[in-house]
PDB file of N, CA and C in Angstrom:
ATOM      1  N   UNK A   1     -38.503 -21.702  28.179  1.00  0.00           N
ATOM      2  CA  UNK A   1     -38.260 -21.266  26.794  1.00  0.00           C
ATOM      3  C   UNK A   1     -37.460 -19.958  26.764  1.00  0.00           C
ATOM      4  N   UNK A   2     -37.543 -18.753  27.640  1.00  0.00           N
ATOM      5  CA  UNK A   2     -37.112 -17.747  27.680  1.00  0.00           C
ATOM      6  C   UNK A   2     -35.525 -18.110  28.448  1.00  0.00           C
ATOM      7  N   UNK A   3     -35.341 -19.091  28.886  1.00  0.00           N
ATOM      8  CA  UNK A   3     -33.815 -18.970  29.388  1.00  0.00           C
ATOM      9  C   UNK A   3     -32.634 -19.703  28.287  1.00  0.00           C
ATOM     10  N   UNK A   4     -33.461 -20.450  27.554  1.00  0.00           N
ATOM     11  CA  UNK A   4     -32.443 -21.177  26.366  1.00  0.00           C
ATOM     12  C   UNK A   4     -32.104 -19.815  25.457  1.00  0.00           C
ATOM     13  N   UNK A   5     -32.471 -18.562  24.975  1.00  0.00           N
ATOM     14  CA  UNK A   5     -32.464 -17.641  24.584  1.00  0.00           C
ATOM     15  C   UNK A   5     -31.695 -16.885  25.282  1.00  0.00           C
ATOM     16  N   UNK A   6     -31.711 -16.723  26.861  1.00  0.00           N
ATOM     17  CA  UNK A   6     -30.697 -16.093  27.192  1.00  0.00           C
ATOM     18  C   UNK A   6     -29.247 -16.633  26.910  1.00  0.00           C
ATOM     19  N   UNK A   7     -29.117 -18.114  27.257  1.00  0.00           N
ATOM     20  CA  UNK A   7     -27.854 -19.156  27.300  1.00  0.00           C
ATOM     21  C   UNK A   7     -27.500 -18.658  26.012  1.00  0.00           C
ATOM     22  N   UNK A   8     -28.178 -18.795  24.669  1.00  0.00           N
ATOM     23  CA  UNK A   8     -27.410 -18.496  23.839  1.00  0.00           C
ATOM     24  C   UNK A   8     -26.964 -17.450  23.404  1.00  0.00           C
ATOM     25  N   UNK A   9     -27.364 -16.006  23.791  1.00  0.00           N
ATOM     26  CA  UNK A   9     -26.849 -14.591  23.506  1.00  0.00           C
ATOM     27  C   UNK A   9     -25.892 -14.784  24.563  1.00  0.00           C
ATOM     28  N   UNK A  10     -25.255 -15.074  25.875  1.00  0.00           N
ATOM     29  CA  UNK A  10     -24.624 -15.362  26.357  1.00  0.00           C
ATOM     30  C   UNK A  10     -23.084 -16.552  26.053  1.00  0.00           C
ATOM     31  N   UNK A  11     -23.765 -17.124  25.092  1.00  0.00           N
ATOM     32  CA  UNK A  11     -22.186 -18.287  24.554  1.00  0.00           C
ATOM     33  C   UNK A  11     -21.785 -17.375  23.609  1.00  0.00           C
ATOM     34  N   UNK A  12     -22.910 -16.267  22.426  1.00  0.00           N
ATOM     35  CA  UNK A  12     -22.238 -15.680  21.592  1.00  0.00           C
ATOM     36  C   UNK A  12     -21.151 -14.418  21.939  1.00  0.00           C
ATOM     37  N   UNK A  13     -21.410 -13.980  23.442  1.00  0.00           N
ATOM     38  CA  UNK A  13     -20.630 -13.191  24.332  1.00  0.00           C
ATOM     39  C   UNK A  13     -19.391 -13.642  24.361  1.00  0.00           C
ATOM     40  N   UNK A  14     -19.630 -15.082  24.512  1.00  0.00           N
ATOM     41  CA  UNK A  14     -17.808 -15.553  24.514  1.00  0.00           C
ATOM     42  C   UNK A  14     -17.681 -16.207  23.679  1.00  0.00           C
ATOM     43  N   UNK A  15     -16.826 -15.172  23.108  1.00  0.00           N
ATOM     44  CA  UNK A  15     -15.667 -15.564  21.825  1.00  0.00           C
ATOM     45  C   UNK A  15     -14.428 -15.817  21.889  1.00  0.00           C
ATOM     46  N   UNK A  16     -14.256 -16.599  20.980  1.00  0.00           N
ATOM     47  CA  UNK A  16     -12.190 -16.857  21.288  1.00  0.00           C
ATOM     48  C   UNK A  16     -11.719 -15.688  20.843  1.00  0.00           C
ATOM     49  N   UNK A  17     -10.908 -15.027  22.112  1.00  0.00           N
ATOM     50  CA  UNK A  17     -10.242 -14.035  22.221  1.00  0.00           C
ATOM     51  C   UNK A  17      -9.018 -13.982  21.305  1.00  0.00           C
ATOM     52  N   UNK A  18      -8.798 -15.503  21.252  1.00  0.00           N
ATOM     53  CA  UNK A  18      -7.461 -15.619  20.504  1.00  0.00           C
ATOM     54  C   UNK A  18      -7.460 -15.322  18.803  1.00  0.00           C
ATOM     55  N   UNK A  19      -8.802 -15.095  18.375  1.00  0.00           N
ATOM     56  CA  UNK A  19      -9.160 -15.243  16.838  1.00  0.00           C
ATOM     57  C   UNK A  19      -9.637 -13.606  16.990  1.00  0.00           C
ATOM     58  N   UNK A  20      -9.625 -12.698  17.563  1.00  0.00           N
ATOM     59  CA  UNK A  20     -10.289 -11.216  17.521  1.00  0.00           C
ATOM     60  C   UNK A  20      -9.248 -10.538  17.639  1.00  0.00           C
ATOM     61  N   UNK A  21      -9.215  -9.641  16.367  1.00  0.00           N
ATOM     62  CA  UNK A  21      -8.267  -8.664  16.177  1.00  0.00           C
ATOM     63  C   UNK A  21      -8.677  -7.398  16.812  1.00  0.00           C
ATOM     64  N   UNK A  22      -7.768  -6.252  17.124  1.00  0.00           N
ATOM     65  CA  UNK A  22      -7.849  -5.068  17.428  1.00  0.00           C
ATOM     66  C   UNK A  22      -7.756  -3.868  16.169  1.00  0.00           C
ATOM     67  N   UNK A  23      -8.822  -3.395  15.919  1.00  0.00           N
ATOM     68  CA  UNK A  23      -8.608  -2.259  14.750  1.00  0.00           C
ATOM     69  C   UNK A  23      -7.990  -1.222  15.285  1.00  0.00           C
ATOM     70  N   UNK A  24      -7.323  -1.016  16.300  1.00  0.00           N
ATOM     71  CA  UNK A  24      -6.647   0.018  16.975  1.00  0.00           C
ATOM     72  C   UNK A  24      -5.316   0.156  16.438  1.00  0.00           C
ATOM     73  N   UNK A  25      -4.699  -1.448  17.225  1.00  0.00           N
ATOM     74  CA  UNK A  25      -3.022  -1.543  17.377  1.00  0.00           C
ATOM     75  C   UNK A  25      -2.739  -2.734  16.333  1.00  0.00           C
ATOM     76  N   UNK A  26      -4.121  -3.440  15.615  1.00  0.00           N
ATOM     77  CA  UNK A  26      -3.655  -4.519  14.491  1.00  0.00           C
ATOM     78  C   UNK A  26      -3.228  -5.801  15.250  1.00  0.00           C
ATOM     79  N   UNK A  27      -3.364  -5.875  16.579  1.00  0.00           N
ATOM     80  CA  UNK A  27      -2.771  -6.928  17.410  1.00  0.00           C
ATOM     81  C   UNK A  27      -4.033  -7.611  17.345  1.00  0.00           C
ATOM     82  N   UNK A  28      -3.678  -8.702  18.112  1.00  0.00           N
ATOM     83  CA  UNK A  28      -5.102  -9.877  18.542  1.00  0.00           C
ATOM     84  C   UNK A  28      -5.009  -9.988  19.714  1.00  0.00           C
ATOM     85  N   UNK A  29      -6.262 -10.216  20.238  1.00  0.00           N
ATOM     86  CA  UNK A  29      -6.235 -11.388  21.353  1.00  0.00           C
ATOM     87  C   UNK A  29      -7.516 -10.257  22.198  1.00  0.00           C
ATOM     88  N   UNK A  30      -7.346  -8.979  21.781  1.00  0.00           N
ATOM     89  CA  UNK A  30      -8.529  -7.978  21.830  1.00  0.00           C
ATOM     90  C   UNK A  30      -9.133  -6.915  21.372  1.00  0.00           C
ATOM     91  N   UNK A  31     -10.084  -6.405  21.566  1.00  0.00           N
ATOM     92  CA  UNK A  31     -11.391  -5.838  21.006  1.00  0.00           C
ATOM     93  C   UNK A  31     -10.249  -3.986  20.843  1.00  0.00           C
ATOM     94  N   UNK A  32     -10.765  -3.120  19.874  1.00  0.00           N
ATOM     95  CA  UNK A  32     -10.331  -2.068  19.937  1.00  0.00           C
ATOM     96  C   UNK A  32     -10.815  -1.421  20.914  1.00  0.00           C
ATOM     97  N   UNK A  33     -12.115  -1.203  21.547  1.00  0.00           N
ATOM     98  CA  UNK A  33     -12.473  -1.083  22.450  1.00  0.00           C
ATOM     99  C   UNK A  33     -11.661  -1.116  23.682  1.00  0.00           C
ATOM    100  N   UNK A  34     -11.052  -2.330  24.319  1.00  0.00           N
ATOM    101  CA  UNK A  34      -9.932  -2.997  25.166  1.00  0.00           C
ATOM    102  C   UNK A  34      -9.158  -2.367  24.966  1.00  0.00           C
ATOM    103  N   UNK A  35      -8.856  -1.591  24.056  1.00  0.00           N
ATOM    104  CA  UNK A  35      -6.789  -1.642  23.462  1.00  0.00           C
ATOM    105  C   UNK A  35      -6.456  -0.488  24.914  1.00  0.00           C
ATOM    106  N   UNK A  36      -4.533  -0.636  24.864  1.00  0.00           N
ATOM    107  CA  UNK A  36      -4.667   0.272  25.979  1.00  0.00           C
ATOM    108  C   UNK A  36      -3.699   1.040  25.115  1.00  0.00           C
ATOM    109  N   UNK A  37      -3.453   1.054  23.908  1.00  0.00           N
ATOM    110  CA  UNK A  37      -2.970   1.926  22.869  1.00  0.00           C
ATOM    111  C   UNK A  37      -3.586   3.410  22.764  1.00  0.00           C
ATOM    112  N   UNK A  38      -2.830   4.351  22.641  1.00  0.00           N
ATOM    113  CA  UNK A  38      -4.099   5.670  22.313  1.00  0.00           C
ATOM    114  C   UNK A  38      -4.190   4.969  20.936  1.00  0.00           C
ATOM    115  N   UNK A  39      -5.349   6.011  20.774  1.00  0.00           N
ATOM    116  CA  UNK A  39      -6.287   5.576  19.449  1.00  0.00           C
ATOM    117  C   UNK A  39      -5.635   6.295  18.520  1.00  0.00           C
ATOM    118  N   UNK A  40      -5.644   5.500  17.616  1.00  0.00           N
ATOM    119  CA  UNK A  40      -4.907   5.612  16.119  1.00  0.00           C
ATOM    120  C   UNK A  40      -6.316   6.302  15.075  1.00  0.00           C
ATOM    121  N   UNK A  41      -6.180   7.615  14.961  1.00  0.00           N
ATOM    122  CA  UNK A  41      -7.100   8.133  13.718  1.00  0.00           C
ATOM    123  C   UNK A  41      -6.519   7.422  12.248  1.00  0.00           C
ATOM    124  N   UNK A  42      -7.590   7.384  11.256  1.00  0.00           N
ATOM    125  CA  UNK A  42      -7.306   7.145  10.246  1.00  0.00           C
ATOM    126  C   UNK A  42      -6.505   8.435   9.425  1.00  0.00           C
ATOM    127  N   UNK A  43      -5.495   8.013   9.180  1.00  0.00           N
ATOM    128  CA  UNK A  43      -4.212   9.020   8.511  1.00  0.00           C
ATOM    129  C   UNK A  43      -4.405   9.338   7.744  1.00  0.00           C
ATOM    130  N   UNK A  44      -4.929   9.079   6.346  1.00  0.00           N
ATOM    131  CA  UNK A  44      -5.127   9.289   4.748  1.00  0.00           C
ATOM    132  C   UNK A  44      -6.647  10.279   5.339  1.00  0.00           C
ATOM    133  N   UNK A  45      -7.447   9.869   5.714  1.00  0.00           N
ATOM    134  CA  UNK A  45      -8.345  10.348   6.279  1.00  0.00           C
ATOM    135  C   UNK A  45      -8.875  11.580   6.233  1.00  0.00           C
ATOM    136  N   UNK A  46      -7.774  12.364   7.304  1.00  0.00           N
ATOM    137  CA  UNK A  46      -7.272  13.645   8.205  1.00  0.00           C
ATOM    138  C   UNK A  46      -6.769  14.184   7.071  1.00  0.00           C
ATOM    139  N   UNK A  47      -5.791  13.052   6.358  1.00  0.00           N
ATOM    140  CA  UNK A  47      -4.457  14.062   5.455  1.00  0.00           C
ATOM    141  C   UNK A  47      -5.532  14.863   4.545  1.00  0.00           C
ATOM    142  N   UNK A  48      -6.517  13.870   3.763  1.00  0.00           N
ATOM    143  CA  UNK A  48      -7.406  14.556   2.380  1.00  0.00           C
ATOM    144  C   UNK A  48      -8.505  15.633   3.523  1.00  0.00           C
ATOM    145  N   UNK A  49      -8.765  15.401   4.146  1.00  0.00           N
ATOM    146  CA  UNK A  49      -9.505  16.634   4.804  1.00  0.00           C
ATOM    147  C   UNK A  49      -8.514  17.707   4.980  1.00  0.00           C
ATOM    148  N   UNK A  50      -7.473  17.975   5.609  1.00  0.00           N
ATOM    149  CA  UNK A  50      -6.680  18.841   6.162  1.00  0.00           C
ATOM    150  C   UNK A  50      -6.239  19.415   4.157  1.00  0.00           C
ATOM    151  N   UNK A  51      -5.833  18.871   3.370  1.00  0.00           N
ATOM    152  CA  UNK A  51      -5.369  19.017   2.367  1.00  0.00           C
ATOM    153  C   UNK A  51      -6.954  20.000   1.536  1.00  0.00           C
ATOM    154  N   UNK A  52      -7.716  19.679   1.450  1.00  0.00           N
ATOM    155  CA  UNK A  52      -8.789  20.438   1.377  1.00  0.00           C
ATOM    156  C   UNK A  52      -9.499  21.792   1.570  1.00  0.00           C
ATOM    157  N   UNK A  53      -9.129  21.688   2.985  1.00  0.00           N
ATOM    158  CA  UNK A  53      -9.435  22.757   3.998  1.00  0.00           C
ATOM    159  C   UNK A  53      -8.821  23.893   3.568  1.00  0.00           C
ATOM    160  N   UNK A  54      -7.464  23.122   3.154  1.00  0.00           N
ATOM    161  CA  UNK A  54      -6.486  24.452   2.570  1.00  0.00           C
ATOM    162  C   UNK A  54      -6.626  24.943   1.644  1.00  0.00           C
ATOM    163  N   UNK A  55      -6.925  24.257   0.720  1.00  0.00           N
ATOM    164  CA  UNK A  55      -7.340  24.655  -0.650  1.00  0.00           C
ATOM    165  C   UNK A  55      -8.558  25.849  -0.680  1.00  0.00           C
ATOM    166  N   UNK A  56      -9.316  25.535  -0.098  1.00  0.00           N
ATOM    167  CA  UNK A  56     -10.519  26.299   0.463  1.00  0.00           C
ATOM    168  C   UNK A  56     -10.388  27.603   0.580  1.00  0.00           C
ATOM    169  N   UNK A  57      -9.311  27.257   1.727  1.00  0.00           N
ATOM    170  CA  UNK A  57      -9.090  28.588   2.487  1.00  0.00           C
ATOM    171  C   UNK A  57      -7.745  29.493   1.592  1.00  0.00           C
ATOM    172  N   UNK A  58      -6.908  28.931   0.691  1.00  0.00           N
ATOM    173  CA  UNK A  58      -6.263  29.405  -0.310  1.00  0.00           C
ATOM    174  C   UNK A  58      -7.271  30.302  -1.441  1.00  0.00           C
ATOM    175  N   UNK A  59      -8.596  29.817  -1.476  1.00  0.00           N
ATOM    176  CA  UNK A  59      -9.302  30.719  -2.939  1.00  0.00           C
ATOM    177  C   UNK A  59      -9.575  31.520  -2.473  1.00  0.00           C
TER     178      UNK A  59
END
């Protein structure tokens, strides 16, 4: 009973690679994790923080 439980957390391990996008580089085929892209920060992100900061430090 305890090994049909392993088998199946194990099939959910493999996934079609070909259907998994990368939130890194927007490509497929792998995990962002995988990517061999440097990592892409979120831009709008940074911008409203950095845009802030200033304001701040302007009063």
């Amino acid at each position: 009973t305890g090994d049909k439980k392993e088998d199946k957390k194990a099939d959910e391990k493999k996934r079609d690679m070909s259907k998994v996008k990368c939130y890194n580089c927007k490509r497929e085929g792998h995990f962002a994790k995988d990517c061999k892209k440097a990592k892409v920060k979120d831009y709008e992100y940074y911008k409203t923080k950095m845009l802030l900061a200033k304001k701040d430090k302007d009063e």
